[in-house]
N, C-alpha and C. Protein backbone atom coordinates (compact mmCIF):
# COMPACT_ATOMS: atom_id res chain seq x y z
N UNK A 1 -14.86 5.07 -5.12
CA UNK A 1 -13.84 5.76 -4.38
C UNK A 1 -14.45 6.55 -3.22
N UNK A 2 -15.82 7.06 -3.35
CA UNK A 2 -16.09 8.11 -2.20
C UNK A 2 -16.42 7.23 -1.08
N UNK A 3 -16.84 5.89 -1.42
CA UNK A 3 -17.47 4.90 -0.36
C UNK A 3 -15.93 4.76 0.38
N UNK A 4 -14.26 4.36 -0.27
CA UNK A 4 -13.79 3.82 0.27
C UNK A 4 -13.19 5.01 1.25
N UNK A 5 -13.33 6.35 0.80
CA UNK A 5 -12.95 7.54 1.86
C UNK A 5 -14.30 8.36 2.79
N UNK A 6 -15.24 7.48 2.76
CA UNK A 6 -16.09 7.43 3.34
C UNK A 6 -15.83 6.59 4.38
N UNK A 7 -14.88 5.41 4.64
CA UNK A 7 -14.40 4.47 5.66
C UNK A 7 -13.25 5.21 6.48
N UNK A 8 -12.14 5.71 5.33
CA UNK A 8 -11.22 6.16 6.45
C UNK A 8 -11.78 6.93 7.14
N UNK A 9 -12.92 7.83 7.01
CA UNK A 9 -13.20 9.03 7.98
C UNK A 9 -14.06 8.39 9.53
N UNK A 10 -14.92 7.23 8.43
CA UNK A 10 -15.27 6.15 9.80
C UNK A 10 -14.63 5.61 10.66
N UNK A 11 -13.42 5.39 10.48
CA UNK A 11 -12.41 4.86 10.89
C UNK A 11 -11.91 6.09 12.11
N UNK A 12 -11.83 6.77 11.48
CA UNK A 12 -11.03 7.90 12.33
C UNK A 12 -11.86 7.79 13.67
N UNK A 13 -13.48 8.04 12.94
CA UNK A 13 -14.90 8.63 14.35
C UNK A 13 -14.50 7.10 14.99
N UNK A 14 -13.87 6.09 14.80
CA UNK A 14 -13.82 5.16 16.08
C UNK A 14 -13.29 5.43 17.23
N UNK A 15 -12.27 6.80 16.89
CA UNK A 15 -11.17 6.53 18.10
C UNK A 15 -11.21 7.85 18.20
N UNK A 16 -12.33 8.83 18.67
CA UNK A 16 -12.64 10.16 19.01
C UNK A 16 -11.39 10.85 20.11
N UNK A 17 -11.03 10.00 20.60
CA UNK A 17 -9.96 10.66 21.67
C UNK A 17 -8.62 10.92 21.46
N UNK A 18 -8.45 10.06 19.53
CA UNK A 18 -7.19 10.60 19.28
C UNK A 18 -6.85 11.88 18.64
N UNK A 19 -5.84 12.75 18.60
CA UNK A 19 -5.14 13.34 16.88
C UNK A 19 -5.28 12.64 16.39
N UNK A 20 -5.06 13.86 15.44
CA UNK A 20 -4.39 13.41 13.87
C UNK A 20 -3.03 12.50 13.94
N UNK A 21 -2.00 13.47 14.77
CA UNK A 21 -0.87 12.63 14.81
C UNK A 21 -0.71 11.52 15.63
N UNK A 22 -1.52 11.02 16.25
CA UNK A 22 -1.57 9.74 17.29
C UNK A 22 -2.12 8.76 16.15
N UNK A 23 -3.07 9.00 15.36
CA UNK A 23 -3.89 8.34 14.70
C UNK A 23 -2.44 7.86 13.40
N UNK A 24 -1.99 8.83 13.00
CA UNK A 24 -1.41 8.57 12.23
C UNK A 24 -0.16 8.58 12.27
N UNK A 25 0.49 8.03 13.66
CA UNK A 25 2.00 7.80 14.27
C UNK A 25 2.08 6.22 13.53
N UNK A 26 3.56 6.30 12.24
CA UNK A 26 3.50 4.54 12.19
C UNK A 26 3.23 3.61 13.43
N UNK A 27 3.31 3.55 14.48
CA UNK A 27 3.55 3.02 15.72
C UNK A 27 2.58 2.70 16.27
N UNK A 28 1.36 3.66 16.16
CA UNK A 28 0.15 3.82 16.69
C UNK A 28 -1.08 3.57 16.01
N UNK A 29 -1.06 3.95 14.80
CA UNK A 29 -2.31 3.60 13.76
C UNK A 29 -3.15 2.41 13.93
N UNK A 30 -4.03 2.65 13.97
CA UNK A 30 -5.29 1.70 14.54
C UNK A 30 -5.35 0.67 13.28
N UNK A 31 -5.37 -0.31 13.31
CA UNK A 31 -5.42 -1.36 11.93
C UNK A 31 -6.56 -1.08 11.24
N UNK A 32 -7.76 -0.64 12.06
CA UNK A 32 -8.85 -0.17 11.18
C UNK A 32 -8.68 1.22 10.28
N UNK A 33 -7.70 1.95 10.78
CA UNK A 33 -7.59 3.01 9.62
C UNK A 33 -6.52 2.52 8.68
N UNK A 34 -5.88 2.11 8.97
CA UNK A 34 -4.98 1.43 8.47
C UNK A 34 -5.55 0.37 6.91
N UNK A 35 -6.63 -0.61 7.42
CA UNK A 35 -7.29 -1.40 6.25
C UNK A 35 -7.93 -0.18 5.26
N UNK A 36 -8.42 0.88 5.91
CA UNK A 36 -9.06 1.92 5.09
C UNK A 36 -8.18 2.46 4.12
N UNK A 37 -7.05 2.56 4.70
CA UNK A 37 -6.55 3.56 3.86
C UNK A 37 -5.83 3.08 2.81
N UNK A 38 -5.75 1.64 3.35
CA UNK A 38 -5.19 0.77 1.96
C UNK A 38 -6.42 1.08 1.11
N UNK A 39 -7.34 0.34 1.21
CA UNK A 39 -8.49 0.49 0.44
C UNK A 39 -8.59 1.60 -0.30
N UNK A 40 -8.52 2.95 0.29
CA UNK A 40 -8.53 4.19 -0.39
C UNK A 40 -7.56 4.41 -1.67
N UNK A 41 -6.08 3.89 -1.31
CA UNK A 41 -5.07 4.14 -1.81
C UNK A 41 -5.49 3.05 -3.26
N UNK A 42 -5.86 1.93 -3.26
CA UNK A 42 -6.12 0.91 -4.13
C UNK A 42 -7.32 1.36 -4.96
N UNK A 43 -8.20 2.31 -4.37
CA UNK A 43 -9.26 3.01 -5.39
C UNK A 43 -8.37 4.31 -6.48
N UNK A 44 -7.95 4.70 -5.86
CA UNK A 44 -6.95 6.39 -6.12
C UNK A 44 -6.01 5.82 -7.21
N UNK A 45 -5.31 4.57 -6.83
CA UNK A 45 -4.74 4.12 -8.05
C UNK A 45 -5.30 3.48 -9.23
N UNK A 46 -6.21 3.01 -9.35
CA UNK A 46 -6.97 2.65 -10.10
C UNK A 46 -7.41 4.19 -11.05
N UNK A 47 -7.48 5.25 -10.56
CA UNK A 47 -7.47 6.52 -11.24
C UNK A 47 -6.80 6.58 -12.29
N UNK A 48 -5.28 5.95 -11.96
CA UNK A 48 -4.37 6.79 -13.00
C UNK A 48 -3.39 5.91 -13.41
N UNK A 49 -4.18 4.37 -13.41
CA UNK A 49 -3.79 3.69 -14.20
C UNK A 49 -3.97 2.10 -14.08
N UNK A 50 -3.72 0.93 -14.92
CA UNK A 50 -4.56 -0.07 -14.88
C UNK A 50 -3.59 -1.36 -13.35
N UNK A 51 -2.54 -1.49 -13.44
CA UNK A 51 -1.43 -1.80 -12.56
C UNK A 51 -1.32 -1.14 -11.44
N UNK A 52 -1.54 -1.96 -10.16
CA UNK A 52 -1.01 -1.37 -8.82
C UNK A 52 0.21 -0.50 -8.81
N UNK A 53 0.06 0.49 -7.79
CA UNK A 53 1.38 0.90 -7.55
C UNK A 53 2.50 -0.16 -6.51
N UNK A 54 3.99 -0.58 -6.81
CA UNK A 54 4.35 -1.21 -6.27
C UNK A 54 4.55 -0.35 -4.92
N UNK A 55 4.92 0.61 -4.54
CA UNK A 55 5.20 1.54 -3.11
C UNK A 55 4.82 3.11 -3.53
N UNK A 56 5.04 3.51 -2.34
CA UNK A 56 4.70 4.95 -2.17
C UNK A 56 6.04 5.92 -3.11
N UNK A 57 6.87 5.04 -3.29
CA UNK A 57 7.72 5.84 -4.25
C UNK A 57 7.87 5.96 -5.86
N UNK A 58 7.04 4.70 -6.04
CA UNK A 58 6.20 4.71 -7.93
C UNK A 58 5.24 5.93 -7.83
N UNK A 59 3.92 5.54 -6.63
CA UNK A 59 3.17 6.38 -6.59
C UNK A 59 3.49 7.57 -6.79
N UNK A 60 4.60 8.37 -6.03
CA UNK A 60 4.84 9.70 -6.20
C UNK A 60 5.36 10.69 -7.57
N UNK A 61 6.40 9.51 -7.74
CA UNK A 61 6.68 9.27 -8.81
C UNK A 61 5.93 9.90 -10.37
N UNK A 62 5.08 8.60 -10.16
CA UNK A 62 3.75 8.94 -11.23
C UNK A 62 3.00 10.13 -11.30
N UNK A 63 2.79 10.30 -10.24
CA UNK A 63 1.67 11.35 -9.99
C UNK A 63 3.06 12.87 -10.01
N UNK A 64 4.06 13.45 -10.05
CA UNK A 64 4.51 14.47 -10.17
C UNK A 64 5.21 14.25 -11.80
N UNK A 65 5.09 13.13 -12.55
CA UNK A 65 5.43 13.24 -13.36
C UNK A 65 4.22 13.78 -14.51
N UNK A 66 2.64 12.93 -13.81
CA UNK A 66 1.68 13.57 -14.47
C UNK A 66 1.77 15.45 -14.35
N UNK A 67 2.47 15.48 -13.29
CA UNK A 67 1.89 17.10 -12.70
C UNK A 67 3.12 17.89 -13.87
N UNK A 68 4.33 17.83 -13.84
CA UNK A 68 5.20 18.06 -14.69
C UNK A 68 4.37 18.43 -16.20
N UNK A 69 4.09 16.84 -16.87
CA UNK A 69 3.39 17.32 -17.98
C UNK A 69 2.35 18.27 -18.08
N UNK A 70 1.99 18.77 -17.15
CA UNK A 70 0.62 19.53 -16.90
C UNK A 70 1.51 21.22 -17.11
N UNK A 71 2.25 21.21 -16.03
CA UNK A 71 2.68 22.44 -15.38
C UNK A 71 3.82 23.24 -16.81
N UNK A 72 4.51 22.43 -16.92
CA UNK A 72 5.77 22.30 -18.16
C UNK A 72 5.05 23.37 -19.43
N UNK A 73 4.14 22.91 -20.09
CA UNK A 73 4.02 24.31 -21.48
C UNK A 73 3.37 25.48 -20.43
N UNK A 74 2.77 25.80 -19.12
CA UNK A 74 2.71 26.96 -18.61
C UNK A 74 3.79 27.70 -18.13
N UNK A 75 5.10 27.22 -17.87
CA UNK A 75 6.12 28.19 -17.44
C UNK A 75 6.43 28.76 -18.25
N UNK A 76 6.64 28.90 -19.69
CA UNK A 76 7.06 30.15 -20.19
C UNK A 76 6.03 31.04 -20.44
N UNK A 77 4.61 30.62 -20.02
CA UNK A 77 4.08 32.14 -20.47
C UNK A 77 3.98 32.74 -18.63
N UNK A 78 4.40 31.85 -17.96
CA UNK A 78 4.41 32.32 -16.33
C UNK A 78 5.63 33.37 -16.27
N UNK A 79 6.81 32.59 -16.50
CA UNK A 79 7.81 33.68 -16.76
C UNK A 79 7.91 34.92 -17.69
N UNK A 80 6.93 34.65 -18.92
CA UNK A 80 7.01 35.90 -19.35
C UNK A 80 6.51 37.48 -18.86
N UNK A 81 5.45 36.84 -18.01
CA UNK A 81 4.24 37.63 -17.42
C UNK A 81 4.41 38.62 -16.34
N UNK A 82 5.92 38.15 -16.19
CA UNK A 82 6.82 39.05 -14.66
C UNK A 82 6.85 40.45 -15.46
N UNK A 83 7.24 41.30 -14.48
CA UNK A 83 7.33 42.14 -14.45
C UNK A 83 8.55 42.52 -13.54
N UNK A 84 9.15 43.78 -14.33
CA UNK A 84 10.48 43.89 -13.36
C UNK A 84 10.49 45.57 -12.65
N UNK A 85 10.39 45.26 -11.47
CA UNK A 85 10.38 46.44 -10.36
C UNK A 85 11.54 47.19 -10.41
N UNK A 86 11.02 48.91 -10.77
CA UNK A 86 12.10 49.30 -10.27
C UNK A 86 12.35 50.67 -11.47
């Protein structure tokens, strides 16, 4: 994975004269960052699980549902921990 985000950043140093947002306008994106970042995205998924993601909306999906299970048994001791002003 660090090799394949080791490319998008190569990718980027090709085209020194752009932004961020030129670089990364759908419209405008250079195909070479573009192959990178597939690449990146195809390592990252491989993280968190054995099956491609079909789009960016499984992906998100997945990944806030992991975050949910994470976050979920800390809110009640978050809420307990308030304090009330006054």
């Amino acid at each position: 994975m660090t090799e394949a985000a080791k490319e998008v950043l190569d990718a980027r140093d090709q085209f020194p004269e752009y932004n961020l947002a030129t670089l990364y306008d759908p419209l405008a994106t250079p195909p070479e960052l573009s192959r990178a970042h597939s690449k990146l995205d195809r390592a990252v998924d491989q993280c968190y699980r054995q099956q491609p993601f079909l789009g960016d909306r499984q992906r998100v999906e997945h990944l806030f549902s992991l975050y949910q299970q994470i976050v979920e048994p800390l809110l009640p001791a978050i809420r307990g921990r308030r304090r009330r002003l006054g």
